[in-house]
ModelCIF file with pLDDT and N, C-alpha, C, O atoms, coordinates in Angstrom:
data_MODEL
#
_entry.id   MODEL 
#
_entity.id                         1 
_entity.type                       polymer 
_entity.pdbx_number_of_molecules   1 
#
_entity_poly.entity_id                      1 
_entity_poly.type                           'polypeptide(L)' 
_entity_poly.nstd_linkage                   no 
_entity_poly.nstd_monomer                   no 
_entity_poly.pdbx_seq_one_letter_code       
;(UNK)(UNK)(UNK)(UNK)(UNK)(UNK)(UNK)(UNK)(UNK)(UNK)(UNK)(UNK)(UNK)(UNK)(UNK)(UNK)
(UNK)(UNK)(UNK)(UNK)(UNK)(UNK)(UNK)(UNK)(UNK)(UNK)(UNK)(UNK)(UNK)(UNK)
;
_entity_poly.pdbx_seq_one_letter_code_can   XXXXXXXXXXXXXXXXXXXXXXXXXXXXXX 
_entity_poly.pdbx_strand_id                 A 
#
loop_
_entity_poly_seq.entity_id 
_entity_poly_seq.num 
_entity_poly_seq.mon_id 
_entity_poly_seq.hetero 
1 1  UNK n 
1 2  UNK n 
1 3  UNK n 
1 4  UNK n 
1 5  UNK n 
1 6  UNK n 
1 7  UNK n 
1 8  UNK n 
1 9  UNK n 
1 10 UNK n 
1 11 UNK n 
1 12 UNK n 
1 13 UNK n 
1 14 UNK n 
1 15 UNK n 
1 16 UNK n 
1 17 UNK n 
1 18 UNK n 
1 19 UNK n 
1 20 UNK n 
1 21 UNK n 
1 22 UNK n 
1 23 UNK n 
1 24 UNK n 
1 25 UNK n 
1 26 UNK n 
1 27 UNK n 
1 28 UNK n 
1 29 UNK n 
1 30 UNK n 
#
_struct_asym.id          A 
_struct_asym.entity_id   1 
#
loop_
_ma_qa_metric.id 
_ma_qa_metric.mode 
_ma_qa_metric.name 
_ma_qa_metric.software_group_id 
_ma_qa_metric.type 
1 global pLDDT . pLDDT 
2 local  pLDDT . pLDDT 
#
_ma_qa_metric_global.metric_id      1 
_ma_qa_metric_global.metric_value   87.57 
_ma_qa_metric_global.model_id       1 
_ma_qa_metric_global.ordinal_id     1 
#
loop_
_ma_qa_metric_local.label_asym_id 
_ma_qa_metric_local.label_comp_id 
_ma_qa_metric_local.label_seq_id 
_ma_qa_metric_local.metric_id 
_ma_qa_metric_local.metric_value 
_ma_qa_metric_local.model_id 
_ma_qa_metric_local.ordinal_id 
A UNK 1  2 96.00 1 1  
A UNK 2  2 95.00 1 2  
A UNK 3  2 95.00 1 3  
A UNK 4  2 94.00 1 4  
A UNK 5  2 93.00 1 5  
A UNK 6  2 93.00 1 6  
A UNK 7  2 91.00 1 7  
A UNK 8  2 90.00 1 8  
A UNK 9  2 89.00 1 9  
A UNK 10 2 86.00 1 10 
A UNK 11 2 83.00 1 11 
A UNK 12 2 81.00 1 12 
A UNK 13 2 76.00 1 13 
A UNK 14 2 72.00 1 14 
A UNK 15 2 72.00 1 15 
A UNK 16 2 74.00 1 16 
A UNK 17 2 79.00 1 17 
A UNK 18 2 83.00 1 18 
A UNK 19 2 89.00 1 19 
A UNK 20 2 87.00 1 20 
A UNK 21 2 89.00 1 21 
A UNK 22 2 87.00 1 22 
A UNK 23 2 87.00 1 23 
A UNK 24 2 90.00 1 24 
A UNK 25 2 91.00 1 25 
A UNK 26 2 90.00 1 26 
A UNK 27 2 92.00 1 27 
A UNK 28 2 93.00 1 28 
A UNK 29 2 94.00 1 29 
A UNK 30 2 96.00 1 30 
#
loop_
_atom_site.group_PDB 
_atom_site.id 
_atom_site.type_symbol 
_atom_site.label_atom_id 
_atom_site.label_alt_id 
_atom_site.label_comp_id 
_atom_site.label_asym_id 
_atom_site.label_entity_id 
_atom_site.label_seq_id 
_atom_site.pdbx_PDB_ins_code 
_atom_site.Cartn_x 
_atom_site.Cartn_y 
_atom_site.Cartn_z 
_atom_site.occupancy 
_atom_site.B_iso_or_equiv 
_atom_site.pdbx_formal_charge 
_atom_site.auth_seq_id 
_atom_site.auth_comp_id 
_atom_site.auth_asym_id 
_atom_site.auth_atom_id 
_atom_site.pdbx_PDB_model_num 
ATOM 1   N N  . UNK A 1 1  ? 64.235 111.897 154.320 1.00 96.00 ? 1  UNK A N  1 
ATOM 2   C CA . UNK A 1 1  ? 65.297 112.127 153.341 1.00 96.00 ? 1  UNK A CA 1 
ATOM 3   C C  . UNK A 1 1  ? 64.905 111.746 151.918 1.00 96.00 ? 1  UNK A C  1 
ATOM 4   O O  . UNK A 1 1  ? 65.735 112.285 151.187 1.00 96.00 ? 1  UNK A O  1 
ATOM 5   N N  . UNK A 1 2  ? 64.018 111.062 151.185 1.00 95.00 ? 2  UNK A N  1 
ATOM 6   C CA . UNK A 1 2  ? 62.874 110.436 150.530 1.00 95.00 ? 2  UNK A CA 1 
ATOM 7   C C  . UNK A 1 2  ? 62.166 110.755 149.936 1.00 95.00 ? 2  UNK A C  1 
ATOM 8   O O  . UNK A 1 2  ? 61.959 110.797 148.724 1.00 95.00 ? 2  UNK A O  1 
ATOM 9   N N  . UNK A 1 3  ? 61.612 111.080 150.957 1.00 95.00 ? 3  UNK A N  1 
ATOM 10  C CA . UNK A 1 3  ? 59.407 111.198 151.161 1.00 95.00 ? 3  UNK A CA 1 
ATOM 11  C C  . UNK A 1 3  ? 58.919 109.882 150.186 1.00 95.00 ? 3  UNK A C  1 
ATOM 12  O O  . UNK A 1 3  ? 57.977 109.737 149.407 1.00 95.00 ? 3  UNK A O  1 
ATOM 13  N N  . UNK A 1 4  ? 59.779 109.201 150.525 1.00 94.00 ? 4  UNK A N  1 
ATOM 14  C CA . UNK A 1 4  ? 59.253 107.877 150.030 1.00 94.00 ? 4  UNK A CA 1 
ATOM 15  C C  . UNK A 1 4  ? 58.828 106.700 151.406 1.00 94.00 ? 4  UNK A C  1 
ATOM 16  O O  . UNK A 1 4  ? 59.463 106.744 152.460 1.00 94.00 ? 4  UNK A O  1 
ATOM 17  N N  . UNK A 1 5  ? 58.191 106.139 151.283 1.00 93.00 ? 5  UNK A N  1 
ATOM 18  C CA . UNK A 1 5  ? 57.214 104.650 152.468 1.00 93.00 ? 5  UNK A CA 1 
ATOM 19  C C  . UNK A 1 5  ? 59.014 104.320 152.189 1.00 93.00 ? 5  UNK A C  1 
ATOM 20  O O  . UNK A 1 5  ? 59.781 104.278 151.227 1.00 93.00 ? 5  UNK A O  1 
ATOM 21  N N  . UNK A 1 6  ? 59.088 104.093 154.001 1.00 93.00 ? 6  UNK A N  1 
ATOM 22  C CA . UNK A 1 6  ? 60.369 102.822 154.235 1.00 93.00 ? 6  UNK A CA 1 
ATOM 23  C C  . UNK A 1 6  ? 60.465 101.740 153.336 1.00 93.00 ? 6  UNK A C  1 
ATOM 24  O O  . UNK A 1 6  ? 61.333 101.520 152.492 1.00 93.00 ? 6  UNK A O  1 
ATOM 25  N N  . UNK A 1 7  ? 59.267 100.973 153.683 1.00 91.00 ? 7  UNK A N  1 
ATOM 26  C CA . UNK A 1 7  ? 59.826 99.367  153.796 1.00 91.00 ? 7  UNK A CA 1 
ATOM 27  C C  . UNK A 1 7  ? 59.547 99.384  152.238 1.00 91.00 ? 7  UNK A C  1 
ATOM 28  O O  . UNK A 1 7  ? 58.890 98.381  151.958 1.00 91.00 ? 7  UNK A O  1 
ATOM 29  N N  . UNK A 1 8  ? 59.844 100.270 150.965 1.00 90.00 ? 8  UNK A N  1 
ATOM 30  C CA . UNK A 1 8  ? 60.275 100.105 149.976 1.00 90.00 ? 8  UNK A CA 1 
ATOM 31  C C  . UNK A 1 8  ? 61.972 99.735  149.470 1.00 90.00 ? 8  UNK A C  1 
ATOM 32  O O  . UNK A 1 8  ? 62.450 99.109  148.524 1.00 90.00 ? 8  UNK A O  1 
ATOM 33  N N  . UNK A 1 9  ? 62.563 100.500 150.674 1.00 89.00 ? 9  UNK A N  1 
ATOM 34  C CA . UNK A 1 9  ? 63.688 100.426 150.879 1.00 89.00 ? 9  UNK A CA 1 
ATOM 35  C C  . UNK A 1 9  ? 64.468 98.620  151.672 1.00 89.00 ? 9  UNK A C  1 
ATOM 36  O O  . UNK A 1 9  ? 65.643 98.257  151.727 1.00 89.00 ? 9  UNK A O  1 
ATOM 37  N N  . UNK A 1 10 ? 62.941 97.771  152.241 1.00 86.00 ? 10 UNK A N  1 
ATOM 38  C CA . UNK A 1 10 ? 63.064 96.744  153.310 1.00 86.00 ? 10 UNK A CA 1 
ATOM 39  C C  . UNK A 1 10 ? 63.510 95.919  151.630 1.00 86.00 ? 10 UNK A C  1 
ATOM 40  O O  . UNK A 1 10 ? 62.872 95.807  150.584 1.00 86.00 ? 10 UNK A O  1 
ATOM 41  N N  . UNK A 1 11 ? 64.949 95.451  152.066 1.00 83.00 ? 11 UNK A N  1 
ATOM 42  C CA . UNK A 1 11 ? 65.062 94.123  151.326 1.00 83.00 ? 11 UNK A CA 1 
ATOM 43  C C  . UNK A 1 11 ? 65.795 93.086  151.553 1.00 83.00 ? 11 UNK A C  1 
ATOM 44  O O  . UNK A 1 11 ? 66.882 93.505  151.950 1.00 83.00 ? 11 UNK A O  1 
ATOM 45  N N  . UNK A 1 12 ? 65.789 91.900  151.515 1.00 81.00 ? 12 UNK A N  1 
ATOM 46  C CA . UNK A 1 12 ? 66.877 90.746  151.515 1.00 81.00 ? 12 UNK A CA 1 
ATOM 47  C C  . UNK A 1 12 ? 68.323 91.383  151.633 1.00 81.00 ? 12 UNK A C  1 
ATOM 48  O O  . UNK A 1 12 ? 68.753 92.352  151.008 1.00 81.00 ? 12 UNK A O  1 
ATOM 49  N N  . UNK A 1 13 ? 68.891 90.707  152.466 1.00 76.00 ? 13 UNK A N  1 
ATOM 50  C CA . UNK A 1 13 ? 70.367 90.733  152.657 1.00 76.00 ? 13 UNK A CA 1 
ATOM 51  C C  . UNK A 1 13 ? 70.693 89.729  153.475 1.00 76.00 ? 13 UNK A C  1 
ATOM 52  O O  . UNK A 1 13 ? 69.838 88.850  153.575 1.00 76.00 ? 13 UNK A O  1 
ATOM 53  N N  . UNK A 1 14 ? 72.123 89.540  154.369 1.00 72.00 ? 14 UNK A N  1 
ATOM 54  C CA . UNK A 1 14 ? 72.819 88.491  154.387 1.00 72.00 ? 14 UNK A CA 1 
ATOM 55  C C  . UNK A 1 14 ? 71.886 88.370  155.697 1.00 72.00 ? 14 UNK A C  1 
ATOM 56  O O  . UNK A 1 14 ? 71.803 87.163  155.927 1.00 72.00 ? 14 UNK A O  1 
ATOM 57  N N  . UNK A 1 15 ? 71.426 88.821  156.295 1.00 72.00 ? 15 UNK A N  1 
ATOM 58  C CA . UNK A 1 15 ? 71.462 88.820  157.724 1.00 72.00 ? 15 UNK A CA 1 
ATOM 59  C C  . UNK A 1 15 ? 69.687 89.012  158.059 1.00 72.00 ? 15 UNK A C  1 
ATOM 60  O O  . UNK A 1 15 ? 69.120 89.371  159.091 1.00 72.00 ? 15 UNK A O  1 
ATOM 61  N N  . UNK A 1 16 ? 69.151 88.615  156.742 1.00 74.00 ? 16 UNK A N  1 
ATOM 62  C CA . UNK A 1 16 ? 67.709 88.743  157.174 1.00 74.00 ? 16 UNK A CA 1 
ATOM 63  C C  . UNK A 1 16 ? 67.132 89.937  155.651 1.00 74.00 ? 16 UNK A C  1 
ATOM 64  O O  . UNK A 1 16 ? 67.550 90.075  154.501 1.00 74.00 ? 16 UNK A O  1 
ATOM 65  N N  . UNK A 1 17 ? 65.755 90.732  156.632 1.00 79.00 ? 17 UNK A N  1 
ATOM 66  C CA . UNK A 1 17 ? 65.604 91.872  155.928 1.00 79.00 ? 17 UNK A CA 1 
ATOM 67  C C  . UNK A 1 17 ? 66.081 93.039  156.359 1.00 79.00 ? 17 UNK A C  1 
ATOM 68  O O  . UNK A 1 17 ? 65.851 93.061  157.568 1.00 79.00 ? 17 UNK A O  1 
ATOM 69  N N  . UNK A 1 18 ? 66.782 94.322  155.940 1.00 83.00 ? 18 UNK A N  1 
ATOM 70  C CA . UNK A 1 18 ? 67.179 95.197  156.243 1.00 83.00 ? 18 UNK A CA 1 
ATOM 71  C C  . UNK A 1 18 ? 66.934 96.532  155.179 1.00 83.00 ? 18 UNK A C  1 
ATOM 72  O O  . UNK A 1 18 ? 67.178 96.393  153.980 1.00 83.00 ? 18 UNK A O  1 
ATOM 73  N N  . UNK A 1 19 ? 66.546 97.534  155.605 1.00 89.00 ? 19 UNK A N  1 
ATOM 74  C CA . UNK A 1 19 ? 67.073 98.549  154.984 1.00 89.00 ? 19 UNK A CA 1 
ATOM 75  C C  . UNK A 1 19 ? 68.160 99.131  153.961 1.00 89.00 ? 19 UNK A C  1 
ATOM 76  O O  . UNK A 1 19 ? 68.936 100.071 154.126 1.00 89.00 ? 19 UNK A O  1 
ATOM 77  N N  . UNK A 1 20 ? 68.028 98.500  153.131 1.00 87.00 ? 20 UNK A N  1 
ATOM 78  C CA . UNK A 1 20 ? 69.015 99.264  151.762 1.00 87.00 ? 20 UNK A CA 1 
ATOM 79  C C  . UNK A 1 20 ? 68.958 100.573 151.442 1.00 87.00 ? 20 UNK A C  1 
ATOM 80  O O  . UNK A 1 20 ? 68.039 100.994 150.740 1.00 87.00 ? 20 UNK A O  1 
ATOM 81  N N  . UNK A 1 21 ? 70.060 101.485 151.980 1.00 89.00 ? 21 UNK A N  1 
ATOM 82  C CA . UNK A 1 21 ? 70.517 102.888 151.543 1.00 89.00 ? 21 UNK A CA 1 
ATOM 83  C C  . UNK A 1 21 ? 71.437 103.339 150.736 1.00 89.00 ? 21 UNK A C  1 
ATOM 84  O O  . UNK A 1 21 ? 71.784 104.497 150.507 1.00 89.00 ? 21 UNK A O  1 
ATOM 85  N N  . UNK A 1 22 ? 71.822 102.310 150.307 1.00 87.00 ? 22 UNK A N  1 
ATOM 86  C CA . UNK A 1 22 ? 73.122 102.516 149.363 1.00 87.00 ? 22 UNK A CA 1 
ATOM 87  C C  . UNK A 1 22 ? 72.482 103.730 148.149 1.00 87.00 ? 22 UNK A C  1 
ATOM 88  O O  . UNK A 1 22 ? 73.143 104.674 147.714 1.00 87.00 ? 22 UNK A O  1 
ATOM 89  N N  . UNK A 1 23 ? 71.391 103.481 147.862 1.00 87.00 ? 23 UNK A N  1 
ATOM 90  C CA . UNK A 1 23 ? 70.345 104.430 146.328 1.00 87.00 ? 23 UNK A CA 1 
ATOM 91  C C  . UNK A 1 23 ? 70.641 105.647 147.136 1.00 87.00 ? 23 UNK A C  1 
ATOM 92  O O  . UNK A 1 23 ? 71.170 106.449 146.366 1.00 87.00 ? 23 UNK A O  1 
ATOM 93  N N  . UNK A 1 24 ? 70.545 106.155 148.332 1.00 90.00 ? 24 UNK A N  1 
ATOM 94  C CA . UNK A 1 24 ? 69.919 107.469 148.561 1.00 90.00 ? 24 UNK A CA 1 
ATOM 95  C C  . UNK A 1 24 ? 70.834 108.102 148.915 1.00 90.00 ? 24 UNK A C  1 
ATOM 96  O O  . UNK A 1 24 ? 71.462 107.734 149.907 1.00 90.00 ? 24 UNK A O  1 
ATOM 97  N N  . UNK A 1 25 ? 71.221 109.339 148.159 1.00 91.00 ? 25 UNK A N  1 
ATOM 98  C CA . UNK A 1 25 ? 72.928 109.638 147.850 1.00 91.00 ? 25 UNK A CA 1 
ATOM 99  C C  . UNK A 1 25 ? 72.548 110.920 149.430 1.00 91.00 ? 25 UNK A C  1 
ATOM 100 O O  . UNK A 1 25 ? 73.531 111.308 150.062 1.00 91.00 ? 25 UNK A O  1 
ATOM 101 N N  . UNK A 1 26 ? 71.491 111.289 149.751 1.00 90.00 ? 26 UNK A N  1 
ATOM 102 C CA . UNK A 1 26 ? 71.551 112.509 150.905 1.00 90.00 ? 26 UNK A CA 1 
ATOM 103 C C  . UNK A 1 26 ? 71.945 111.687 152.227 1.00 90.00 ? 26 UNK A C  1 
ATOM 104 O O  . UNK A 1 26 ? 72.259 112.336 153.224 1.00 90.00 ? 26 UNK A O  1 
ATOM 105 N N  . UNK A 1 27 ? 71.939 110.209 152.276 1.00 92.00 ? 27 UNK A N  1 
ATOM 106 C CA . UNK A 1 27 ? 72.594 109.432 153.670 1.00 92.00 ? 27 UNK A CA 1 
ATOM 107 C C  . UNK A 1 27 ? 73.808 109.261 153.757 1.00 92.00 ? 27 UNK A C  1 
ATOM 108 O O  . UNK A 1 27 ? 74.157 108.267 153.119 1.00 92.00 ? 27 UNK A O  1 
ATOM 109 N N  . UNK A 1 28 ? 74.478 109.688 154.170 1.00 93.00 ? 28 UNK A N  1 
ATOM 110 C CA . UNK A 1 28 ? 76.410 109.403 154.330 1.00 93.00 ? 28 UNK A CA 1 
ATOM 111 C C  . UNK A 1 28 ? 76.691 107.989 154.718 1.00 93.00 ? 28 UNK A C  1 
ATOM 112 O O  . UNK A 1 28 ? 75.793 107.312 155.219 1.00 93.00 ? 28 UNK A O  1 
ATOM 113 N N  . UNK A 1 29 ? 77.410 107.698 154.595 1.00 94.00 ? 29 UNK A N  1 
ATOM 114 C CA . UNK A 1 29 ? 77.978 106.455 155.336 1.00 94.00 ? 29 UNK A CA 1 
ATOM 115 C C  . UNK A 1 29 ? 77.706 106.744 156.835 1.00 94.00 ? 29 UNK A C  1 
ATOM 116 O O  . UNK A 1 29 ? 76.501 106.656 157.071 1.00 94.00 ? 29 UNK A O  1 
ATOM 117 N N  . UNK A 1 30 ? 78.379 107.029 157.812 1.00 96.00 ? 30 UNK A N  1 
ATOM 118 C CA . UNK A 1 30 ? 77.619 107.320 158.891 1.00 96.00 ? 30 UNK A CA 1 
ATOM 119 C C  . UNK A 1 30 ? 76.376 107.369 159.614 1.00 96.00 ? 30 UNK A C  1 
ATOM 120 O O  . UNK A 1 30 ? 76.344 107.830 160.755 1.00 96.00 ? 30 UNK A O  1 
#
């Protein structure tokens, strides 16, 4: 959805490291 490397997306959050998608407007909430 990208064509960008994941773990650019890997960052800090409450619960560890996770995936931040909030930037990438083609992922729905879902």
């Amino acid at each position: 959805l990208t064509g960008e490397a994941p773990y650019k997306f890997y960052r800090p959050s409450s619960k560890g490291y996770q995936f931040q998608l909030d930037s990438i407007p083609t992922v729905t909430p879902e």
